[in-house]
C-alpha atoms as a PDB file:
ATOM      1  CA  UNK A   1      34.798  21.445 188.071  1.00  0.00           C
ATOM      2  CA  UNK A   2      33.641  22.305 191.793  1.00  0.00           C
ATOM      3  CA  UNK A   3      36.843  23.722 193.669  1.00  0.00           C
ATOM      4  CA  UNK A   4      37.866  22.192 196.790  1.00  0.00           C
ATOM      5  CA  UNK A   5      37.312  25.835 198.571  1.00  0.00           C
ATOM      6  CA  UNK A   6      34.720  27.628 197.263  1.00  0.00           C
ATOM      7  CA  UNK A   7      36.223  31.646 198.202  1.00  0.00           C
ATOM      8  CA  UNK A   8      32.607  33.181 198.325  1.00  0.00           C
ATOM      9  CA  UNK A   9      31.095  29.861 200.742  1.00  0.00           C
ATOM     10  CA  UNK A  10      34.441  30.590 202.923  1.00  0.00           C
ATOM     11  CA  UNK A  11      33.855  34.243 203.602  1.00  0.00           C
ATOM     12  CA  UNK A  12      30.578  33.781 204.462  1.00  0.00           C
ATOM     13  CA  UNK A  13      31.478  31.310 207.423  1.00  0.00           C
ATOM     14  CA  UNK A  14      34.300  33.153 208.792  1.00  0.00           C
ATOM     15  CA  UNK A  15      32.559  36.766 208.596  1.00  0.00           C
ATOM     16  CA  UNK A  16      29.671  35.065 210.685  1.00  0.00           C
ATOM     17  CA  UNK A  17      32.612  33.993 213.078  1.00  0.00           C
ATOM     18  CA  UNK A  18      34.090  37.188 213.057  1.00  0.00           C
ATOM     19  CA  UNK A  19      30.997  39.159 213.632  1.00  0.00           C
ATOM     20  CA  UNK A  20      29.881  36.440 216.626  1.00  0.00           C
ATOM     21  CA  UNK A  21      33.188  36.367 218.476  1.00  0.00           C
ATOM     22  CA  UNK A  22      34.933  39.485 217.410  1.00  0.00           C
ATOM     23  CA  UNK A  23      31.845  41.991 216.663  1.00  0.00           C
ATOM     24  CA  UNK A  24      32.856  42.511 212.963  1.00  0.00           C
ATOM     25  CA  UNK A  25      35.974  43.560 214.122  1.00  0.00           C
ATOM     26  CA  UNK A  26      38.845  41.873 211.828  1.00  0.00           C
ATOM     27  CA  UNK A  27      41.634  43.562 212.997  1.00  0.00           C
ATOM     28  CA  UNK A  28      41.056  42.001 216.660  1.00  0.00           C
ATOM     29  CA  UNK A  29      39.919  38.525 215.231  1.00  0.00           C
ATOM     30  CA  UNK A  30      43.306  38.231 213.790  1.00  0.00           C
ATOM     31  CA  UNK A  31      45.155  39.543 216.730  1.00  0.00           C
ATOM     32  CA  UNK A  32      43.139  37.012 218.215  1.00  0.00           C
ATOM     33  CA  UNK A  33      43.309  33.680 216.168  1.00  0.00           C
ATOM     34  CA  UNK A  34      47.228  34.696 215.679  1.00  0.00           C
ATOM     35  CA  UNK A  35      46.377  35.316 211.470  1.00  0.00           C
ATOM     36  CA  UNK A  36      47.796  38.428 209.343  1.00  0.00           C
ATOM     37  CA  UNK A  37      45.246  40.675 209.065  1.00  0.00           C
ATOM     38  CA  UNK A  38      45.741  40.876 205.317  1.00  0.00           C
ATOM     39  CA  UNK A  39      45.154  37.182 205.013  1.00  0.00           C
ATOM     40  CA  UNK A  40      41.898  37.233 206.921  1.00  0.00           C
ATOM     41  CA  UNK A  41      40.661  40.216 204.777  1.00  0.00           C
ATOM     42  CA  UNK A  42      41.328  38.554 201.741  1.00  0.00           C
ATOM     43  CA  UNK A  43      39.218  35.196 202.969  1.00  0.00           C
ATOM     44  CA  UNK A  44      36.543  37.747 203.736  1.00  0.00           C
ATOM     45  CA  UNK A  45      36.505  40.006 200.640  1.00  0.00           C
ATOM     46  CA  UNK A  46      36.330  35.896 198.893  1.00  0.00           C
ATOM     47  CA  UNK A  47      39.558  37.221 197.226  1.00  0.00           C
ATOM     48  CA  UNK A  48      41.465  34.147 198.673  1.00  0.00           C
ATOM     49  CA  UNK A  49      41.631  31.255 195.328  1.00  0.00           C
ATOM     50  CA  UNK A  50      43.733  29.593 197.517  1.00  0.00           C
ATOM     51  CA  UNK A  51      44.209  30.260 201.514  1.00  0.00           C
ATOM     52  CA  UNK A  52      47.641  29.944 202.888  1.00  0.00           C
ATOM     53  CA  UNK A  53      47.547  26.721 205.337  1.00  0.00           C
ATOM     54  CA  UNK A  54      48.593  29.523 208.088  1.00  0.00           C
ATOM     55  CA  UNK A  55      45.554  31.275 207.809  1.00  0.00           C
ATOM     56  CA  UNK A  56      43.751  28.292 207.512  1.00  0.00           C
ATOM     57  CA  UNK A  57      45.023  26.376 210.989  1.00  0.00           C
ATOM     58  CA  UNK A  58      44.843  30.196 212.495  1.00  0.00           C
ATOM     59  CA  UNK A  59      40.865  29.949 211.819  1.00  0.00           C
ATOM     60  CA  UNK A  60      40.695  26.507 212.750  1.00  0.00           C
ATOM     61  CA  UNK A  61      42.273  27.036 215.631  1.00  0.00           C
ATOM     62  CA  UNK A  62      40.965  29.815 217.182  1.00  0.00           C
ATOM     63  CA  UNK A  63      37.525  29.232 216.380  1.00  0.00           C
ATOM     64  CA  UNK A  64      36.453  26.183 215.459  1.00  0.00           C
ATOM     65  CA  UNK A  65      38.660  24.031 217.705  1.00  0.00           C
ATOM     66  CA  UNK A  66      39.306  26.090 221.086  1.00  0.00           C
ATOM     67  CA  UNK A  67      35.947  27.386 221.808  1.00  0.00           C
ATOM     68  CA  UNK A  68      37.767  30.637 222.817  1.00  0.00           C
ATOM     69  CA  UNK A  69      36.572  33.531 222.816  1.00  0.00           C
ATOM     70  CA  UNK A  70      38.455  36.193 224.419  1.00  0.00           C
ATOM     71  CA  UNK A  71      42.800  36.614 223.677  1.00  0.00           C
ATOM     72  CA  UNK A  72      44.895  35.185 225.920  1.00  0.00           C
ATOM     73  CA  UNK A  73      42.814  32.179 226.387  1.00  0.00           C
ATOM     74  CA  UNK A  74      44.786  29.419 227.526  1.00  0.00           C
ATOM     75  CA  UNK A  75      43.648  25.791 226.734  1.00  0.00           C
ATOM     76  CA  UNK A  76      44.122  22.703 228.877  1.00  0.00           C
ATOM     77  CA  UNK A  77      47.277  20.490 227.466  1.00  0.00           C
ATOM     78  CA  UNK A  78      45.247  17.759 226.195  1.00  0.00           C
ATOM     79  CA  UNK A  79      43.382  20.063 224.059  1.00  0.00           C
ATOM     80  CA  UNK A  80      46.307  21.900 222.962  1.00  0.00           C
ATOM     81  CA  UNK A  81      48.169  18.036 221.811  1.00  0.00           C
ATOM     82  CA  UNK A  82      44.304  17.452 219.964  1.00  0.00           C
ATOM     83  CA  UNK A  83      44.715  20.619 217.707  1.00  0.00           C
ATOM     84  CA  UNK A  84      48.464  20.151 217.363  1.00  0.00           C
ATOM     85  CA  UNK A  85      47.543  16.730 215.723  1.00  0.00           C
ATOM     86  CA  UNK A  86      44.889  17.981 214.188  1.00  0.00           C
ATOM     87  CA  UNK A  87      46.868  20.666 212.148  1.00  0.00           C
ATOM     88  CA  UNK A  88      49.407  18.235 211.531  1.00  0.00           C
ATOM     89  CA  UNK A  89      46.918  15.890 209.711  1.00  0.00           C
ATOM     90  CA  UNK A  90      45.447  18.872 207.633  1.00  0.00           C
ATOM     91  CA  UNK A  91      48.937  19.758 206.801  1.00  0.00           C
ATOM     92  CA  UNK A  92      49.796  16.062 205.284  1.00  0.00           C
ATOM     93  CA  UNK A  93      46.465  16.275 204.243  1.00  0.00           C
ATOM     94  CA  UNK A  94      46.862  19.450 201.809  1.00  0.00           C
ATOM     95  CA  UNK A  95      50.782  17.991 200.876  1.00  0.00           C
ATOM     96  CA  UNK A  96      49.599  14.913 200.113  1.00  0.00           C
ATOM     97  CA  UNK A  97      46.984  16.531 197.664  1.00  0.00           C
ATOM     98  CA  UNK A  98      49.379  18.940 196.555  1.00  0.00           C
ATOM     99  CA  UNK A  99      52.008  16.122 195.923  1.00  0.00           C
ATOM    100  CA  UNK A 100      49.168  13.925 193.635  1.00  0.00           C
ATOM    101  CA  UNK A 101      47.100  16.721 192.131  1.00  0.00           C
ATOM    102  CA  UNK A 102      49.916  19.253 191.433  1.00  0.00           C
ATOM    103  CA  UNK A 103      49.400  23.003 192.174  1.00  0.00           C
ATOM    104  CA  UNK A 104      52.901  24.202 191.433  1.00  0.00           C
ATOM    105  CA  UNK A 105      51.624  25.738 188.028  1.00  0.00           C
ATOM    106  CA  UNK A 106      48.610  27.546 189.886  1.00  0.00           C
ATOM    107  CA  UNK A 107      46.430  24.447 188.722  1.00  0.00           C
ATOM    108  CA  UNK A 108      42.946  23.969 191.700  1.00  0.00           C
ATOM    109  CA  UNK A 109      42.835  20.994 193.653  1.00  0.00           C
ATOM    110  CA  UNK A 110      39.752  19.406 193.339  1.00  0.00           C
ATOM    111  CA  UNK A 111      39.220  16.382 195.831  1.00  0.00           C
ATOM    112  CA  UNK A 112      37.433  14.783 193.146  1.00  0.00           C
ATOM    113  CA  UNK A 113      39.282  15.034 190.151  1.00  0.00           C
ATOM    114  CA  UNK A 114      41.529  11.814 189.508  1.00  0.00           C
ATOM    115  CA  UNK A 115      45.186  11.845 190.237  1.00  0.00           C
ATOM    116  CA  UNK A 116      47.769  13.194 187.683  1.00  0.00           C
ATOM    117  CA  UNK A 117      49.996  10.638 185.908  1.00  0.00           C
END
């Protein structure tokens, strides 16, 4: 069974983020994306089984969805309301999956695996 967030496929993307926009530095990414350092360290040692959905929205946010590069940035309202919906759908998203697959006993969620009964 394939999990839904492959650690070592993760790391690789954000420490090619990280060294782009931050210049390997992880203590300023996370300053910058708003992320515990800890948390970001732990997607980029592929140590993270399962990401926290702060870490998560911090990454998707700060990189993938602002275009920002520098701390401080400010974005223009109507992209700030885009990622604000955004997040929102990735969190129903992951409750939603949470809620059918079950992860309260440490179980993966696998996108493809059939519901639990």
């Amino acid at each position: 069974m394939q999990e839904a967030i492959v650690p070592e496929e993760l790391a690789i993307r954000v420490r090619e983020l990280v060294e782009r926009y931050d210049g390997g530095d992880v203590a300023r990414a996370a300053i910058r994306i708003g992320a515990r350092e800890a948390d970001l360290r732990s997607i980029l040692d592929a140590e993270a089984r399962q990401p926290s959905v702060a870490v998560l929205s911090a990454i998707v946010r700060g990189w993938l969805i602002s275009g920002e590069t520098t701390a401080g940035s400010t974005l223009p309202a109507d992209r700030r309301v885009n990622t604000l919906h955004l997040l929102s759908e990735l969190g129903t998203t992951l409750t939603l999956q949470r809620r059918l697959y079950g992860s309260g006993s440490g179980a993966r969620i696998n996108v493809d695996d059939p519901p639990r009964t």
